[in-house]
PDB file of N, CA and C in Angstrom:
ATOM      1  N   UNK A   1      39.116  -1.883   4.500  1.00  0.00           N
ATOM      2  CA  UNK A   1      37.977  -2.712   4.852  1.00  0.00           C
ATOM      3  C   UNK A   1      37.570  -2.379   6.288  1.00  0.00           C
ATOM      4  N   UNK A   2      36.216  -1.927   6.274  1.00  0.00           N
ATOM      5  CA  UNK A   2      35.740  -1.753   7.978  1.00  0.00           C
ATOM      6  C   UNK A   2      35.543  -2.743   8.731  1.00  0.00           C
ATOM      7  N   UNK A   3      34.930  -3.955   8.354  1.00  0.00           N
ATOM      8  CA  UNK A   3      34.015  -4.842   9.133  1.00  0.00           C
ATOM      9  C   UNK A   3      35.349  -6.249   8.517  1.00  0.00           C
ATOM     10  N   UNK A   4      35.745  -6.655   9.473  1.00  0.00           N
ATOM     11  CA  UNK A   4      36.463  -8.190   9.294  1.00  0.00           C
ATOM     12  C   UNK A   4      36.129  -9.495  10.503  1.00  0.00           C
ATOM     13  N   UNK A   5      36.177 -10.171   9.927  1.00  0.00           N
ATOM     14  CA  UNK A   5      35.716 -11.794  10.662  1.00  0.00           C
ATOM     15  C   UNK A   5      37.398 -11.909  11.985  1.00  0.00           C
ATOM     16  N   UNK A   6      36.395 -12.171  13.111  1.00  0.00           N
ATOM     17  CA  UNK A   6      37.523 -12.340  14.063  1.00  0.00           C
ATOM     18  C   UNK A   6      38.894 -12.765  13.935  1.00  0.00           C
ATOM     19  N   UNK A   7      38.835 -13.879  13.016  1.00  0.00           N
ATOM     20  CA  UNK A   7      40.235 -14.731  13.464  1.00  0.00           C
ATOM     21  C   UNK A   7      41.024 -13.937  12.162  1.00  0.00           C
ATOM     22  N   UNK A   8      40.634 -12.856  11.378  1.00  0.00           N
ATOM     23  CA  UNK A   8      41.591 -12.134  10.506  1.00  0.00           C
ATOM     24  C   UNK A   8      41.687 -10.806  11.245  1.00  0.00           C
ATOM     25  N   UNK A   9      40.739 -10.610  12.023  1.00  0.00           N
ATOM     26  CA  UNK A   9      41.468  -9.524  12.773  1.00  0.00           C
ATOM     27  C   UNK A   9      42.359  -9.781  14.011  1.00  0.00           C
ATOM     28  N   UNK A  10      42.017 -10.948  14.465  1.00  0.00           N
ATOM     29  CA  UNK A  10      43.597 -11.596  15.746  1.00  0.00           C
ATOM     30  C   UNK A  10      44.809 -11.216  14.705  1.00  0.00           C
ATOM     31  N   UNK A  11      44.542 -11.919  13.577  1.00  0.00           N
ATOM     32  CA  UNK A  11      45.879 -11.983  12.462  1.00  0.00           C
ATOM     33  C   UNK A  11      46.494 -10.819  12.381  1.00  0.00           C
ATOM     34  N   UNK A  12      45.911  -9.887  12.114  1.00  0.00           N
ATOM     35  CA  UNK A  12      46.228  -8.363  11.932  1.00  0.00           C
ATOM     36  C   UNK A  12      46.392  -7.635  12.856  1.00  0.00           C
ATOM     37  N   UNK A  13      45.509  -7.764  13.978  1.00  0.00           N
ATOM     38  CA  UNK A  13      46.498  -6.924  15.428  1.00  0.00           C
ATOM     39  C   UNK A  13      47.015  -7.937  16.151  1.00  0.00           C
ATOM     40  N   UNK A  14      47.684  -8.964  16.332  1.00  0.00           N
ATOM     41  CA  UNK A  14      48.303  -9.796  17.438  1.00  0.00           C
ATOM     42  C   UNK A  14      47.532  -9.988  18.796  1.00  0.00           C
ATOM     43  N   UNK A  15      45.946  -9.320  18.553  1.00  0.00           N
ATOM     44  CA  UNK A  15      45.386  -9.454  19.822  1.00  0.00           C
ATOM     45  C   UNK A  15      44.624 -11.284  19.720  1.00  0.00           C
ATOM     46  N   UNK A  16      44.176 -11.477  20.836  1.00  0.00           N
ATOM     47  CA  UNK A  16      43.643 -12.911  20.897  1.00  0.00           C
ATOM     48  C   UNK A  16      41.734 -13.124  20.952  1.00  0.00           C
ATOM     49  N   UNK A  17      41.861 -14.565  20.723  1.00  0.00           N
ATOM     50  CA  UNK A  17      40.033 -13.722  20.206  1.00  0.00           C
ATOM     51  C   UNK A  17      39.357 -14.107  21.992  1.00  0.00           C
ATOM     52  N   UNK A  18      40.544 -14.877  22.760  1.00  0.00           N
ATOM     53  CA  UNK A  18      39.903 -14.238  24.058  1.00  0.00           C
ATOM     54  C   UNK A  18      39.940 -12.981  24.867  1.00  0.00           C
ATOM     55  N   UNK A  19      40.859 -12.179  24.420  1.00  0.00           N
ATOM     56  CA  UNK A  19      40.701 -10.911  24.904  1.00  0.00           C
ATOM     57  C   UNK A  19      39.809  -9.868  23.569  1.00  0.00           C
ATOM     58  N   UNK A  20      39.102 -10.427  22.939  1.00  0.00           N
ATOM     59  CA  UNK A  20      38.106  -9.983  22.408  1.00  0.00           C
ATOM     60  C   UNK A  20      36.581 -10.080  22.858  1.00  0.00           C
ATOM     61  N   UNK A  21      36.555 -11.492  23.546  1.00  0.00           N
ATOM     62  CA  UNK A  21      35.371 -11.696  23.926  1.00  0.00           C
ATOM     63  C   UNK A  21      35.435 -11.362  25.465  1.00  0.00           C
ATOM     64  N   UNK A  22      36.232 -10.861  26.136  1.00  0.00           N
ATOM     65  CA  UNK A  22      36.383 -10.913  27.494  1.00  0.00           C
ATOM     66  C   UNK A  22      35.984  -9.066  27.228  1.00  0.00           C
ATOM     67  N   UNK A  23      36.595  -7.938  26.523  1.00  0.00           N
ATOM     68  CA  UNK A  23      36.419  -6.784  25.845  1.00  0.00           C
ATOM     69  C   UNK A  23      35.353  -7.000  25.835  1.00  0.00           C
ATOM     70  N   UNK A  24      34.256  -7.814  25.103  1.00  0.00           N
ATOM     71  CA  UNK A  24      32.485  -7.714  24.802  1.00  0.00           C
ATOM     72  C   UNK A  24      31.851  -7.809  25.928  1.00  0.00           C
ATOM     73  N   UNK A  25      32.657  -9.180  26.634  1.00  0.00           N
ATOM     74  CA  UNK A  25      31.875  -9.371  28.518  1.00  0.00           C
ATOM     75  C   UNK A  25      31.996  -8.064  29.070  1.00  0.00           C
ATOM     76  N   UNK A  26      32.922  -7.222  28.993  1.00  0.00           N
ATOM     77  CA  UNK A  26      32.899  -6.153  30.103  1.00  0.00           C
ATOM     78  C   UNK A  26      32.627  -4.913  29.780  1.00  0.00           C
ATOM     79  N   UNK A  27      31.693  -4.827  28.323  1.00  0.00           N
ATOM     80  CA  UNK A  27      31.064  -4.027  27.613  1.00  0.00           C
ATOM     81  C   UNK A  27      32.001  -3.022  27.279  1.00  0.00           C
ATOM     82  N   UNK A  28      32.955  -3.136  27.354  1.00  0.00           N
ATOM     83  CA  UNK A  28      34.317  -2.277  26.719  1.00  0.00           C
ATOM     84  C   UNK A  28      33.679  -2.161  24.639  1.00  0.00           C
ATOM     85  N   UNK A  29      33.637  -3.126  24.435  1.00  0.00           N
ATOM     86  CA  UNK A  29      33.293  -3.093  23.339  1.00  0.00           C
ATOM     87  C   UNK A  29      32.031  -3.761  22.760  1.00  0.00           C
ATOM     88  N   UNK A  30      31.138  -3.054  22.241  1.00  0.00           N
ATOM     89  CA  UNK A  30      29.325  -2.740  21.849  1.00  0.00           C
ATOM     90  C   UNK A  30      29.255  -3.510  20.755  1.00  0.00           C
ATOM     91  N   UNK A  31      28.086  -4.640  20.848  1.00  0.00           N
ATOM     92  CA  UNK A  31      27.477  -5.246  19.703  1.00  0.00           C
ATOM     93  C   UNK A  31      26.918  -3.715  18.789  1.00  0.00           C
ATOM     94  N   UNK A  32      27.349  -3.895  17.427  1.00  0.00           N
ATOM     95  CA  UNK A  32      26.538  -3.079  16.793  1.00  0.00           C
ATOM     96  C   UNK A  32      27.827  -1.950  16.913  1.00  0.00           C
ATOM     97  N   UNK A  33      28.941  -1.606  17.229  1.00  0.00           N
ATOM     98  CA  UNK A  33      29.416  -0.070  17.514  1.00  0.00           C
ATOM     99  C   UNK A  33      30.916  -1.559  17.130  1.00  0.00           C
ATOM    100  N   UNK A  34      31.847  -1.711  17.897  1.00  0.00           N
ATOM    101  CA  UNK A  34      33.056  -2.652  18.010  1.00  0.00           C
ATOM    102  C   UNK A  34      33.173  -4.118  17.442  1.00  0.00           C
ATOM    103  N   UNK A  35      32.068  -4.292  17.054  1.00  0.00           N
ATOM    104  CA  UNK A  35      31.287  -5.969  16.925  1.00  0.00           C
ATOM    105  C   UNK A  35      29.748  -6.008  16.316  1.00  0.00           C
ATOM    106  N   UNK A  36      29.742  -7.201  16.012  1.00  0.00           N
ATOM    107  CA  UNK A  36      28.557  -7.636  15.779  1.00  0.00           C
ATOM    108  C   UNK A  36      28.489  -9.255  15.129  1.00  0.00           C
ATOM    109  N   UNK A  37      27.299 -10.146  15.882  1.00  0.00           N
ATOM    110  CA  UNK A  37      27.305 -11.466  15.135  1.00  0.00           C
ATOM    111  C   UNK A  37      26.628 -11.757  14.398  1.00  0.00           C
ATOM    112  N   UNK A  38      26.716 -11.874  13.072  1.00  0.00           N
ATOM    113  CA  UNK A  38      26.198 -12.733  11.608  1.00  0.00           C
ATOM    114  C   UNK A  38      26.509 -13.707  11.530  1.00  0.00           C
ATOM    115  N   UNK A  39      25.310 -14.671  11.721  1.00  0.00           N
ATOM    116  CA  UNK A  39      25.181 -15.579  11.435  1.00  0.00           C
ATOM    117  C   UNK A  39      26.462 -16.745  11.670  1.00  0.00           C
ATOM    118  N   UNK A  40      26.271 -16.760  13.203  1.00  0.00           N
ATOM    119  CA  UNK A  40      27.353 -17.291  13.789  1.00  0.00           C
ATOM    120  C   UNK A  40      29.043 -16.903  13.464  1.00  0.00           C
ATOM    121  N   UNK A  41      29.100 -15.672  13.167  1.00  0.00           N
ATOM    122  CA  UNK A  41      30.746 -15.600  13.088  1.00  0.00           C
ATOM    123  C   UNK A  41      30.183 -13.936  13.535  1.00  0.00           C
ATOM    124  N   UNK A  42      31.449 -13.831  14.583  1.00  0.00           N
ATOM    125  CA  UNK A  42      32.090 -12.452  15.251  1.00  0.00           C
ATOM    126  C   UNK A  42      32.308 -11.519  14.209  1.00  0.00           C
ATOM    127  N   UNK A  43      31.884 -10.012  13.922  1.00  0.00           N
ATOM    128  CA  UNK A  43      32.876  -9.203  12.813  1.00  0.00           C
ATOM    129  C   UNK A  43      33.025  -8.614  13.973  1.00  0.00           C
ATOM    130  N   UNK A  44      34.755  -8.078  13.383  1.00  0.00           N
ATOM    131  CA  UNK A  44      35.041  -6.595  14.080  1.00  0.00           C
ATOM    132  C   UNK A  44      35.645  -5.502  13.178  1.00  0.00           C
ATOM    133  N   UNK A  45      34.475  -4.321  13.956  1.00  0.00           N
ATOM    134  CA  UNK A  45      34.800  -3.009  12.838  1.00  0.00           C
ATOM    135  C   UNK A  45      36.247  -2.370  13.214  1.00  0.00           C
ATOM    136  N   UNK A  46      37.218  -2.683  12.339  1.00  0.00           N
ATOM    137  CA  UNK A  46      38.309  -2.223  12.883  1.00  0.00           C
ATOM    138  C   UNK A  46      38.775  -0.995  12.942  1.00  0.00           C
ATOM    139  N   UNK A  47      38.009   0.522  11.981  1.00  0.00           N
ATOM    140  CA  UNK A  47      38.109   1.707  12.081  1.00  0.00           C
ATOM    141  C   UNK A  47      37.632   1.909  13.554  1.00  0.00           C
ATOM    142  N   UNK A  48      36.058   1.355  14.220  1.00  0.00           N
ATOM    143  CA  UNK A  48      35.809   1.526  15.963  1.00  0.00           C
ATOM    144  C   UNK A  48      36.746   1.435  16.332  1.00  0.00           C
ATOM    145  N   UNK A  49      37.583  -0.311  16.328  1.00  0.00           N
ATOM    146  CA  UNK A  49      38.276  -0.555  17.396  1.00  0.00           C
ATOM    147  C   UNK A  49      39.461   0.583  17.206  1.00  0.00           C
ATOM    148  N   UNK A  50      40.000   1.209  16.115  1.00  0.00           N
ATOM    149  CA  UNK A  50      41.238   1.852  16.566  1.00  0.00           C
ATOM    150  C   UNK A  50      40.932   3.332  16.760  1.00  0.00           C
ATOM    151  N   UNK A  51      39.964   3.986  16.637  1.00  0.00           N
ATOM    152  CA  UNK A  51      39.170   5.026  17.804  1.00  0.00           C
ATOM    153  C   UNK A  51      39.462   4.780  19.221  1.00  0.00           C
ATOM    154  N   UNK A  52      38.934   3.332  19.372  1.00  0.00           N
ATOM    155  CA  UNK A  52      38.805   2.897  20.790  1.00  0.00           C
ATOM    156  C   UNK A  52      40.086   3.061  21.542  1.00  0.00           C
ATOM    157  N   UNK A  53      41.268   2.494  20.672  1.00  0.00           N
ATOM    158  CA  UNK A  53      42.452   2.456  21.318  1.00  0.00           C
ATOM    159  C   UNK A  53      42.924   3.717  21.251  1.00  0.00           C
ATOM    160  N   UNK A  54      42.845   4.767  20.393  1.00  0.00           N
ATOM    161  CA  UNK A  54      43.445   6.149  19.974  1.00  0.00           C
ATOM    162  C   UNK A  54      43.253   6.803  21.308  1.00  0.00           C
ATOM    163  N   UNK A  55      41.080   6.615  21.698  1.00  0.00           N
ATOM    164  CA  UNK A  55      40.583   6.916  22.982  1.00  0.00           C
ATOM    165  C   UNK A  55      41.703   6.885  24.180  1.00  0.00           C
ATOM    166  N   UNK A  56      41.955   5.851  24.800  1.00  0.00           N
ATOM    167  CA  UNK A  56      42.383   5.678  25.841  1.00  0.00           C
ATOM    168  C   UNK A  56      43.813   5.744  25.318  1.00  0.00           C
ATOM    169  N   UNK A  57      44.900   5.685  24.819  1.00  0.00           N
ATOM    170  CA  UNK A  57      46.066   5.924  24.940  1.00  0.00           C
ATOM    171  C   UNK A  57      46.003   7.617  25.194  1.00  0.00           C
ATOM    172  N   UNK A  58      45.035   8.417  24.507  1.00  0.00           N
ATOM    173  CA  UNK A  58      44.689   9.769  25.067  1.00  0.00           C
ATOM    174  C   UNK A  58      44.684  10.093  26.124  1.00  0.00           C
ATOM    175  N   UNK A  59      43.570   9.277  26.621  1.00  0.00           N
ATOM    176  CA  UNK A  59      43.452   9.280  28.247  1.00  0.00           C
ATOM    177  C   UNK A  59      44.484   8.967  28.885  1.00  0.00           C
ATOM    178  N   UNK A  60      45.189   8.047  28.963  1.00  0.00           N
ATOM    179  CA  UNK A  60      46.460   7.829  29.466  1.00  0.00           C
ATOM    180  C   UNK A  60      47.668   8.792  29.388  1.00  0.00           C
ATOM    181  N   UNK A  61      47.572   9.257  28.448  1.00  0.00           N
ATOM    182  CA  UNK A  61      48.522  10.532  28.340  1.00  0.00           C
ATOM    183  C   UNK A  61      48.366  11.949  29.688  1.00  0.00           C
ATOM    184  N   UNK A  62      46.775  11.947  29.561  1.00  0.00           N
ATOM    185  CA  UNK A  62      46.682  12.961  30.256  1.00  0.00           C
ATOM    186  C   UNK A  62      46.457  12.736  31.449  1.00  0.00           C
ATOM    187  N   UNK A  63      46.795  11.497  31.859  1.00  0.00           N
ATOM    188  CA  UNK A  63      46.518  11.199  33.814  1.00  0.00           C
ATOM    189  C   UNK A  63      47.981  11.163  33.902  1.00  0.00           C
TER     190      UNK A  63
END
């Protein structure tokens, strides 16, 4: 499944849905690309988000 409703994706990565929305404040993660809101509920595309993380543990490797 690509696209899941916030509080089943906290469930599934142990992350919190304030360090989800704090991620959107600091444009780390893109309405439309990491996220998006329908009709009052948060989805998150979870194939993005684990790009996102693949991203930077990369980066981290190589600094």
């Amino acid at each position: 499944m690509k696209w899941v409703k916030l509080p089943k994706y906290c469930e599934l990565s142990g992350d919190t849905a304030n360090a989800v929305h704090a991620r959107r404040k600091k444009g780390l993660w893109l309405d439309g690309v990491h996220c998006q809101v329908r009709n009052h509920t948060l989805w998150i595309n979870v194939e993005a988000v684990e790009k996102w993380v693949e991203n930077g543990l990369l980066s981290s490797r190589k600094a």
